[in-house]
Protein backbone atom coordinates (compact mmCIF):
# COMPACT_ATOMS: atom_id res chain seq x y z
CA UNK A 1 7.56 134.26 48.66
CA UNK A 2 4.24 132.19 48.25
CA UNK A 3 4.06 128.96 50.12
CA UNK A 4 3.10 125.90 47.76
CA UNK A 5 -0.11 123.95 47.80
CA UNK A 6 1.95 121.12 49.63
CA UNK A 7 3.58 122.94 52.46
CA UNK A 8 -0.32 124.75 53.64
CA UNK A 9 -1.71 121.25 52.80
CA UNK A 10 1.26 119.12 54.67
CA UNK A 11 0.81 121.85 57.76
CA UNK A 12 -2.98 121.70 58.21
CA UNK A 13 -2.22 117.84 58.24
CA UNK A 14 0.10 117.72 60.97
CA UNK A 15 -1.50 120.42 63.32
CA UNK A 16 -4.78 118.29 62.75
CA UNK A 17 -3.14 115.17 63.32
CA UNK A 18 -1.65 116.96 66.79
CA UNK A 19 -5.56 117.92 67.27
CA UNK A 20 -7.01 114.91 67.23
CA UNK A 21 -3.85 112.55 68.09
CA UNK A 22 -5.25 112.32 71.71
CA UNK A 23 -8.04 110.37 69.82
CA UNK A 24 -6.42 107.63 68.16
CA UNK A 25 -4.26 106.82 71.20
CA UNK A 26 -4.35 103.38 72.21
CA UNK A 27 -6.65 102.20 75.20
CA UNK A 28 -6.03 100.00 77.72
CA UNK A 29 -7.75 97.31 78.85
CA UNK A 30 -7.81 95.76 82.09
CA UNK A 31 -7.49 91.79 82.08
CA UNK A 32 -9.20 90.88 85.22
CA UNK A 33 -9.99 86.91 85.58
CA UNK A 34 -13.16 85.63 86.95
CA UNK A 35 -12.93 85.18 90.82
CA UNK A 36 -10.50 88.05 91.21
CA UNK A 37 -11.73 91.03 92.59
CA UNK A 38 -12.27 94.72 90.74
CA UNK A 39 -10.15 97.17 92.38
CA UNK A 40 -7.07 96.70 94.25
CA UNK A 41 -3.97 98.16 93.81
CA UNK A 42 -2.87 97.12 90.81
CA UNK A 43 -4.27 94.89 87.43
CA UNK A 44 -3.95 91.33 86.99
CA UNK A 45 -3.14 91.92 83.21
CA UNK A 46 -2.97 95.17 80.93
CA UNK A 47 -3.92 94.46 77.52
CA UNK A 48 -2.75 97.49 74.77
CA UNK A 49 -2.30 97.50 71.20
CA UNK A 50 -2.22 93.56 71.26
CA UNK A 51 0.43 93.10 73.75
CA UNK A 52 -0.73 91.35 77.53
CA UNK A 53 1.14 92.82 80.58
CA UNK A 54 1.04 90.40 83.52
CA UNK A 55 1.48 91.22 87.10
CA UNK A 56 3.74 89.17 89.52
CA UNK A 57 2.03 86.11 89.62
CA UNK A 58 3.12 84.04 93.06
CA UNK A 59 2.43 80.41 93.71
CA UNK A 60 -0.71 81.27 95.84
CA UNK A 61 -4.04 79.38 94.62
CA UNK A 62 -7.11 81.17 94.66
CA UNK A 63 -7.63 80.29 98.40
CA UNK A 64 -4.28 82.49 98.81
CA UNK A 65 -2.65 78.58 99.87
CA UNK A 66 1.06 78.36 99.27
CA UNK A 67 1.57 74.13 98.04
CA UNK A 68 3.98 72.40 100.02
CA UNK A 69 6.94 71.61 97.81
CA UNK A 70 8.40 74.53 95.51
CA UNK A 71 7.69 72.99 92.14
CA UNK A 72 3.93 72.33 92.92
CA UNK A 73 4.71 76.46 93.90
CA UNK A 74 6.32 77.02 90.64
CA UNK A 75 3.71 75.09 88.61
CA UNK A 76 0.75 77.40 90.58
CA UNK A 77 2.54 80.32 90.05
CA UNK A 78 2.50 79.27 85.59
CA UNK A 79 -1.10 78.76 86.66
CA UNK A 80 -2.11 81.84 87.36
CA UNK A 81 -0.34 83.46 84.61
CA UNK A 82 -2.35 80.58 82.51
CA UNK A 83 -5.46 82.31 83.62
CA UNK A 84 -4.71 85.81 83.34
CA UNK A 85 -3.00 84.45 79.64
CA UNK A 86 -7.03 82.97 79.16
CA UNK A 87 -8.98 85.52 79.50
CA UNK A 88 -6.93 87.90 76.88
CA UNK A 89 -7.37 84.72 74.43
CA UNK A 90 -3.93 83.68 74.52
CA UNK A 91 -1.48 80.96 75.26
CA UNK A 92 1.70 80.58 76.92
CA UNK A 93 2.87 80.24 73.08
CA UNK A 94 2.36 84.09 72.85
CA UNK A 95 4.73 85.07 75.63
CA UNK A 96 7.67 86.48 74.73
CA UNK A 97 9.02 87.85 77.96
CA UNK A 98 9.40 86.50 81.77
CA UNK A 99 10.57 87.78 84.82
CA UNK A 100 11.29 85.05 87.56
CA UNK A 101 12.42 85.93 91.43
CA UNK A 102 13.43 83.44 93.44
CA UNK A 103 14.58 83.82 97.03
CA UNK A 104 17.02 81.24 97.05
CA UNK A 105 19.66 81.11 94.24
CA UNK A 106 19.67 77.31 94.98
CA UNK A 107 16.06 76.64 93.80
CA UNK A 108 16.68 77.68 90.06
CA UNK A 109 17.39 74.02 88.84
CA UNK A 110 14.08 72.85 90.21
CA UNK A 111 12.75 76.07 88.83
CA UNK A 112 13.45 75.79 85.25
CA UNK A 113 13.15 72.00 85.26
CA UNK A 114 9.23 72.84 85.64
CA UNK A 115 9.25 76.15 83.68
CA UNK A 116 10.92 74.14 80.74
CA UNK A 117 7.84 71.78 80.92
CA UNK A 118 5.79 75.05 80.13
CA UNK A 119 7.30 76.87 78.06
CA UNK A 120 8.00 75.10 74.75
CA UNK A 121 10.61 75.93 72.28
CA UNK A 122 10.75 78.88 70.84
CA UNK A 123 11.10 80.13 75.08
CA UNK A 124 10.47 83.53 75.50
CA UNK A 125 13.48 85.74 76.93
CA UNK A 126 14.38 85.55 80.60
CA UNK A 127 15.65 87.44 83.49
CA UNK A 128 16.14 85.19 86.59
CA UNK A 129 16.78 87.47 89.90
CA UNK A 130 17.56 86.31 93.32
CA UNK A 131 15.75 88.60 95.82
CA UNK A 132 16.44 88.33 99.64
CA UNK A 133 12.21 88.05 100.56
CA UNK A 134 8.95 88.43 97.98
CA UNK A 135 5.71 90.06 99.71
CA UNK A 136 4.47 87.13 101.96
CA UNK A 137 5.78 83.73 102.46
CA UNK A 138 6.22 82.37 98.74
CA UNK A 139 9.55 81.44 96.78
CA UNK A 140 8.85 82.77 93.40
CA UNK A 141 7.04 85.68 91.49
CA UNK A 142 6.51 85.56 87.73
CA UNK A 143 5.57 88.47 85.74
CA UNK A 144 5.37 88.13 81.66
CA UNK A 145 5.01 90.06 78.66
CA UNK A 146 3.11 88.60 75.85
CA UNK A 147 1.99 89.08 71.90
CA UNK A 148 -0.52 88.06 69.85
């Protein structure tokens, strides 16, 4: 039995697509803001196919200072992810995911109270966790998905 035109054509199409699918892949691209340094253990931001990975952002400025009261914290910590947000052109309008870890279950009033004040309706989804310490001597960690 004779194969049709279709099936040879349809099977030199998907062996060339397998070929050259390595090709077309997506890239990623590393979102590193100015004054942060190349390298490291892990990116600031990951930017593929349109959609902005954030790292844990803490409430450290860029002198690695910790503010005083936990909502000046909170407010650095939106900060950062502002800047990393920046330099892949977008806005905290374009996030559509957060992770938040606190270490005290008591601080999530004062937590959203400020977080509300970023994010504007529609808010992106949430997971709030409670974790018993955070590498060094902060209160919170963000991390965020967004999407142009």
């Amino acid at each position: 039995m004779q194969k049709s035109h279709w099936y040879k054509w349809a099977t030199a199409l998907l062996f060339a697509t397998m070929a050259t699918g390595s090709a077309f892949a997506a890239q990623k691209q590393i979102v590193r803001p100015s004054g942060t340094a190349p390298g490291g253990n892990f990116s600031p931001g990951i930017l593929i196919e349109g959609t902005l990975y954030i790292s844990g952002q803490a409430g450290e400025d860029k002198n690695g200072k910790i503010p005083a009261g936990f909502e000046a914290e909170v407010q650095q910590a939106l900060d950062n992810v502002s800047v990393v947000l920046q330099k892949a052109a977008m806005t905290a309008a374009d996030v559509v995911s957060v992770q938040a870890y606190l270490t005290d279950a008591a601080l999530f009033q004062r937590f959203n109270t400020v977080y509300t004040a970023y994010f504007k309706d529609p808010r992106p989804t949430r997971t709030t966790v409670v974790v018993s310490r955070l590498v060094g001597d902060g209160h919170i960690e963000i991390t965020v998905t967004a999407r142009k």
